[in-house]
C-alpha atoms as a PDB file:
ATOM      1  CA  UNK A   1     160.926 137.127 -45.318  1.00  0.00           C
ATOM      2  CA  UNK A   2     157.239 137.783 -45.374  1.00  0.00           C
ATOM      3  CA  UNK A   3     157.310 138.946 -48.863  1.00  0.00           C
ATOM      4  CA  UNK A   4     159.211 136.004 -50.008  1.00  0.00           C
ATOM      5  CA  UNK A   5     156.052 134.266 -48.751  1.00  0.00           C
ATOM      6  CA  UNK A   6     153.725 136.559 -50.729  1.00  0.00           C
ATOM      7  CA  UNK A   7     155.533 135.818 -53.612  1.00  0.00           C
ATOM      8  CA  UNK A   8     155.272 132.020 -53.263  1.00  0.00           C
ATOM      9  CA  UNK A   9     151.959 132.434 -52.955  1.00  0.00           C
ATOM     10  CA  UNK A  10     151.744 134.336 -56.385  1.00  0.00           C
ATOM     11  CA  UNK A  11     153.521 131.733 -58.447  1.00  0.00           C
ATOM     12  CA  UNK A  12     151.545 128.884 -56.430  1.00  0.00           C
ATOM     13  CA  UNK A  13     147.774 131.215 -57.173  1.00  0.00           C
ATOM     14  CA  UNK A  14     148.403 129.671 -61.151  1.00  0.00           C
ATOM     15  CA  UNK A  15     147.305 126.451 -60.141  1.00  0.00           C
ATOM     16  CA  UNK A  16     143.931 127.097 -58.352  1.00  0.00           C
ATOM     17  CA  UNK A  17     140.864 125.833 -59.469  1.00  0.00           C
ATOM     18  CA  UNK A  18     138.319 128.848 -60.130  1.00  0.00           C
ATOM     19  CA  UNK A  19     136.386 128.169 -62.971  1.00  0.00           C
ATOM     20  CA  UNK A  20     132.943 130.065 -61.599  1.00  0.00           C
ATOM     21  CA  UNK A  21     134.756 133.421 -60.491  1.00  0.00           C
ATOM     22  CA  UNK A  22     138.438 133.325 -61.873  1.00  0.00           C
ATOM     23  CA  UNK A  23     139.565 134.705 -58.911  1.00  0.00           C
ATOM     24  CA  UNK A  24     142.898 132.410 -58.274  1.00  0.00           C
ATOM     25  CA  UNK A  25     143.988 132.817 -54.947  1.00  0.00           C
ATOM     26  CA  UNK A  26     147.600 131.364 -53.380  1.00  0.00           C
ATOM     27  CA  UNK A  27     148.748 130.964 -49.773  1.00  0.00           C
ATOM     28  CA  UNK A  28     152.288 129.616 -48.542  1.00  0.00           C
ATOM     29  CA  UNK A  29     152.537 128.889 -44.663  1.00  0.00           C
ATOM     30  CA  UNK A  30     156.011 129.092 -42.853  1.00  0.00           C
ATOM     31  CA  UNK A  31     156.469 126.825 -39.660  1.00  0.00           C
ATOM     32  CA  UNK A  32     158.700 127.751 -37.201  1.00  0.00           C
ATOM     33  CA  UNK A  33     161.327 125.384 -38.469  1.00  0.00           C
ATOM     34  CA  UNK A  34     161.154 126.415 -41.798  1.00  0.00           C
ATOM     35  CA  UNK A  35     158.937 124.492 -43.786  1.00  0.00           C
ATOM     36  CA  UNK A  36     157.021 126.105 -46.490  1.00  0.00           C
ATOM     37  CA  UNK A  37     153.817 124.472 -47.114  1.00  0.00           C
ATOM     38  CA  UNK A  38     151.467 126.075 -50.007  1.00  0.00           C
ATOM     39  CA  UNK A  39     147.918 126.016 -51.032  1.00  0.00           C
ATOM     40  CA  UNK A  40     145.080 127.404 -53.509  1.00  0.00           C
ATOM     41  CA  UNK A  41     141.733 127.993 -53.914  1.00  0.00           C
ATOM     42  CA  UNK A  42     139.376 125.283 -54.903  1.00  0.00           C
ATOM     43  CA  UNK A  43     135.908 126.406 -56.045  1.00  0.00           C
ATOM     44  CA  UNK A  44     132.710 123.836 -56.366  1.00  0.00           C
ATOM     45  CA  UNK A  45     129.110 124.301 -58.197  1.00  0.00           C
ATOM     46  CA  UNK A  46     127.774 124.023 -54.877  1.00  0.00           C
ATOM     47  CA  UNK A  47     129.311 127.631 -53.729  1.00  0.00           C
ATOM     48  CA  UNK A  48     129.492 126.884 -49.886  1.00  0.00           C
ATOM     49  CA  UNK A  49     131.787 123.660 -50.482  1.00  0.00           C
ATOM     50  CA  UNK A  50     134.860 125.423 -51.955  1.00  0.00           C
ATOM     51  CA  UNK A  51     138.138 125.692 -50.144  1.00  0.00           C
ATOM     52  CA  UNK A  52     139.994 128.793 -49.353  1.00  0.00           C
ATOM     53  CA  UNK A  53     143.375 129.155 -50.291  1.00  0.00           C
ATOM     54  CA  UNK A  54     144.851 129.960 -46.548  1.00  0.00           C
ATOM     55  CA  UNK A  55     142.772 127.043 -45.533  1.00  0.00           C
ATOM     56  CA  UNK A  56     144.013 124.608 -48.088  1.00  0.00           C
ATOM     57  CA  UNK A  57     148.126 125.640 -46.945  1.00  0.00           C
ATOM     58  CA  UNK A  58     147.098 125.227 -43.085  1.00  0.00           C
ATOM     59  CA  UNK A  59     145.456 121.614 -44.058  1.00  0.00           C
ATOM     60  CA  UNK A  60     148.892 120.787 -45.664  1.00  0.00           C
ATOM     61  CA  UNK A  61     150.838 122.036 -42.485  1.00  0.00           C
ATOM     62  CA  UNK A  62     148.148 120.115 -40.531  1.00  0.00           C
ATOM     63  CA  UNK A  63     148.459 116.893 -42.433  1.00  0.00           C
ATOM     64  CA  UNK A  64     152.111 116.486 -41.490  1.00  0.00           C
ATOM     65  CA  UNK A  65     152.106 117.301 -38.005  1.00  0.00           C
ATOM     66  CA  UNK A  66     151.870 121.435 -37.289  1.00  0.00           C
ATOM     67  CA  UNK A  67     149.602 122.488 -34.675  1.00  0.00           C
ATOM     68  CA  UNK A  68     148.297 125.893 -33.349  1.00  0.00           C
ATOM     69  CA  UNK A  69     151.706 127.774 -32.361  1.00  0.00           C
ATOM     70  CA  UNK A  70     153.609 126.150 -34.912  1.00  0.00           C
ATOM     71  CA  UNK A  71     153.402 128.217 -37.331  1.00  0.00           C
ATOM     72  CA  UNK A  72     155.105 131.527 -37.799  1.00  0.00           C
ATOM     73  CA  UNK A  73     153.352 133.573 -41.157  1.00  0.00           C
ATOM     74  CA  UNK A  74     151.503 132.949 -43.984  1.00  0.00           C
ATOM     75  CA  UNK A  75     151.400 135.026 -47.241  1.00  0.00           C
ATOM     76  CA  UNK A  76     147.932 135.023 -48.983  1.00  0.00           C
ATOM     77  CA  UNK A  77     147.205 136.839 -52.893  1.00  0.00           C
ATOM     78  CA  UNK A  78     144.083 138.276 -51.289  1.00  0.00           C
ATOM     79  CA  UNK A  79     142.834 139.870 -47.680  1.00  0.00           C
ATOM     80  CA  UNK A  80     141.384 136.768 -46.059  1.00  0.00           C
ATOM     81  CA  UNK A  81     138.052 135.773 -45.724  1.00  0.00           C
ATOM     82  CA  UNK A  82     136.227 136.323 -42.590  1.00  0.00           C
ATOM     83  CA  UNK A  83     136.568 132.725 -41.516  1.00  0.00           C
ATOM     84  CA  UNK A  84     139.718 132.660 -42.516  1.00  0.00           C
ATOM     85  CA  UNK A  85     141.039 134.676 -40.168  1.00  0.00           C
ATOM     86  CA  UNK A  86     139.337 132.660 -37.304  1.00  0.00           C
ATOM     87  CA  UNK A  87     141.275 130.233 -38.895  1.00  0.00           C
ATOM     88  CA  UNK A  88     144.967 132.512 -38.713  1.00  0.00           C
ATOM     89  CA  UNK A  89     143.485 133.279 -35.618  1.00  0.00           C
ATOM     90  CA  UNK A  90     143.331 129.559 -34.053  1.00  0.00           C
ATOM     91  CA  UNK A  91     146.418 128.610 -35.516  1.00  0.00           C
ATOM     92  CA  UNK A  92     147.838 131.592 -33.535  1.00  0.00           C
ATOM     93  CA  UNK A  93     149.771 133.147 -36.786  1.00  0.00           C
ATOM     94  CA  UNK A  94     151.514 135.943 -35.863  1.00  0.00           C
ATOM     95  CA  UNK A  95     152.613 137.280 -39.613  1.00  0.00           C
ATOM     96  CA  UNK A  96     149.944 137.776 -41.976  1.00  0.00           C
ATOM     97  CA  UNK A  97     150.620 139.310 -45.021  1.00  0.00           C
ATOM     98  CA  UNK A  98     148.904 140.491 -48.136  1.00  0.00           C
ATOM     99  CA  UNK A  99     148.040 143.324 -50.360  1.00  0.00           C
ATOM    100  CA  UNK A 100     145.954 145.771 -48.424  1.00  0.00           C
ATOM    101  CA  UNK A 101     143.058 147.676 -50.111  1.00  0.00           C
ATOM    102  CA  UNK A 102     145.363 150.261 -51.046  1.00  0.00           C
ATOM    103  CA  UNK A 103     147.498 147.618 -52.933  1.00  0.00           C
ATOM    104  CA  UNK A 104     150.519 147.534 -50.485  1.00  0.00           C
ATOM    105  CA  UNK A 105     152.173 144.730 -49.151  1.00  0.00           C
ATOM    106  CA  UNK A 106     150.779 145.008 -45.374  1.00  0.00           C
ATOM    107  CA  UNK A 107     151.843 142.300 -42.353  1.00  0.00           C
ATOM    108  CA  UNK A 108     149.271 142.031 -39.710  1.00  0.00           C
ATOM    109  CA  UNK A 109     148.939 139.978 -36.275  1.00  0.00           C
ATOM    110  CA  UNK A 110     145.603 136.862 -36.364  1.00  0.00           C
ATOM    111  CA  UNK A 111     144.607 138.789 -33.342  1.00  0.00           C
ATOM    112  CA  UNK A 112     144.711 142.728 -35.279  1.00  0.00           C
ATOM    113  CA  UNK A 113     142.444 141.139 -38.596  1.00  0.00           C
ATOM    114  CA  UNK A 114     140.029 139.721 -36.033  1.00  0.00           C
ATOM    115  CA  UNK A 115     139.669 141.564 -32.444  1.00  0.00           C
ATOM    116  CA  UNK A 116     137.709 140.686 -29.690  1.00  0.00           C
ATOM    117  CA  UNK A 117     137.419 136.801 -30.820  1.00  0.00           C
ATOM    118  CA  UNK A 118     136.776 133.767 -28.507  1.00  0.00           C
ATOM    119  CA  UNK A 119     138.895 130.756 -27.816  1.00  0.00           C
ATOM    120  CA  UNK A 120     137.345 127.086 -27.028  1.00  0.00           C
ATOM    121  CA  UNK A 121     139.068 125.569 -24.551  1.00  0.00           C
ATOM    122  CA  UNK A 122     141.823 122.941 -25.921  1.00  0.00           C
END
C-alpha cells in the first residue's frame, strides 16, 4: 500500500511549481479512513517562502478536518526536509516512504527520520 502512495506522489510531482531549481517534488497522505489527499512543491523568488511538497498534502488533510493521529502514511518523491519531518513527526505518521539514498523504496517511522525530538504540550 505504501508504494501505491509513492506512486501517486510521482504522477501528482508533474504539477509542481519549480521554476528556480526544477526539482518537482509530490506527496500523497493516507488517513486512516482512506482518504488520499496529495500535494507538490511550490517554489517563490523569495527562497524561504516556498512550500514543501509533504507540507502542502498535510495542509490539504488539515483543511478538511485530519488532525495529528489521523493519518496513517505519506509517500514523498524525495527524503524530506528537515522540517518536514518535524512536521511527519507532529502529525504522528507512522509510514513514511520514499526513495532512500541508495534509490530504494524505504518505509520509515516520524519518530526513526527524527530521534530524540520534543513535543509541546497540546
Amino acid at each position: 500500500m505504501t508504494k501505491e502512495l509513492y506512486e501517486r506522489a510521482v504522477a501528482i510531482s508533474e504539477r509542481a511549481y519549480a521554476p528556480y531549481s526544477n526539482y518537482l517534488v509530490g506527496a500523497a497522505v493516507r488517513t486512516k479512513d482512506g482518504k488520499v489527499f496529495e500535494g507538490v512543491n511550490v517554489e517563490n523568488a523569495a527562497y524561504p517562502l516556498g512550500v514543501c511538497a509533504e507540507k502542502s498534502a498535510l495542509v490539504k488533510a488539515v483543511s478538511e478536518g485530519y488532525r495529528p493521529g489521523n493519518i496513517a502514511a505519506i509517500g514523498i518523491t524525495a527524503s524530506p526536509c528537515g522540517g518536514c519531518r518535524q512536521w511527519l513527526y507532529e502529525f504522528q505518521i507512522p509510514e513514511i516512504t520514499f526513495l532512500d539514498s541508495r534509490g530504494e523504496l524505504a518505509t520509515y517511522s516520524a519518530a526513526e527520520l527524527l530521534p530524540d525530538t520534543w513535543d509541546l504540550p497540546t
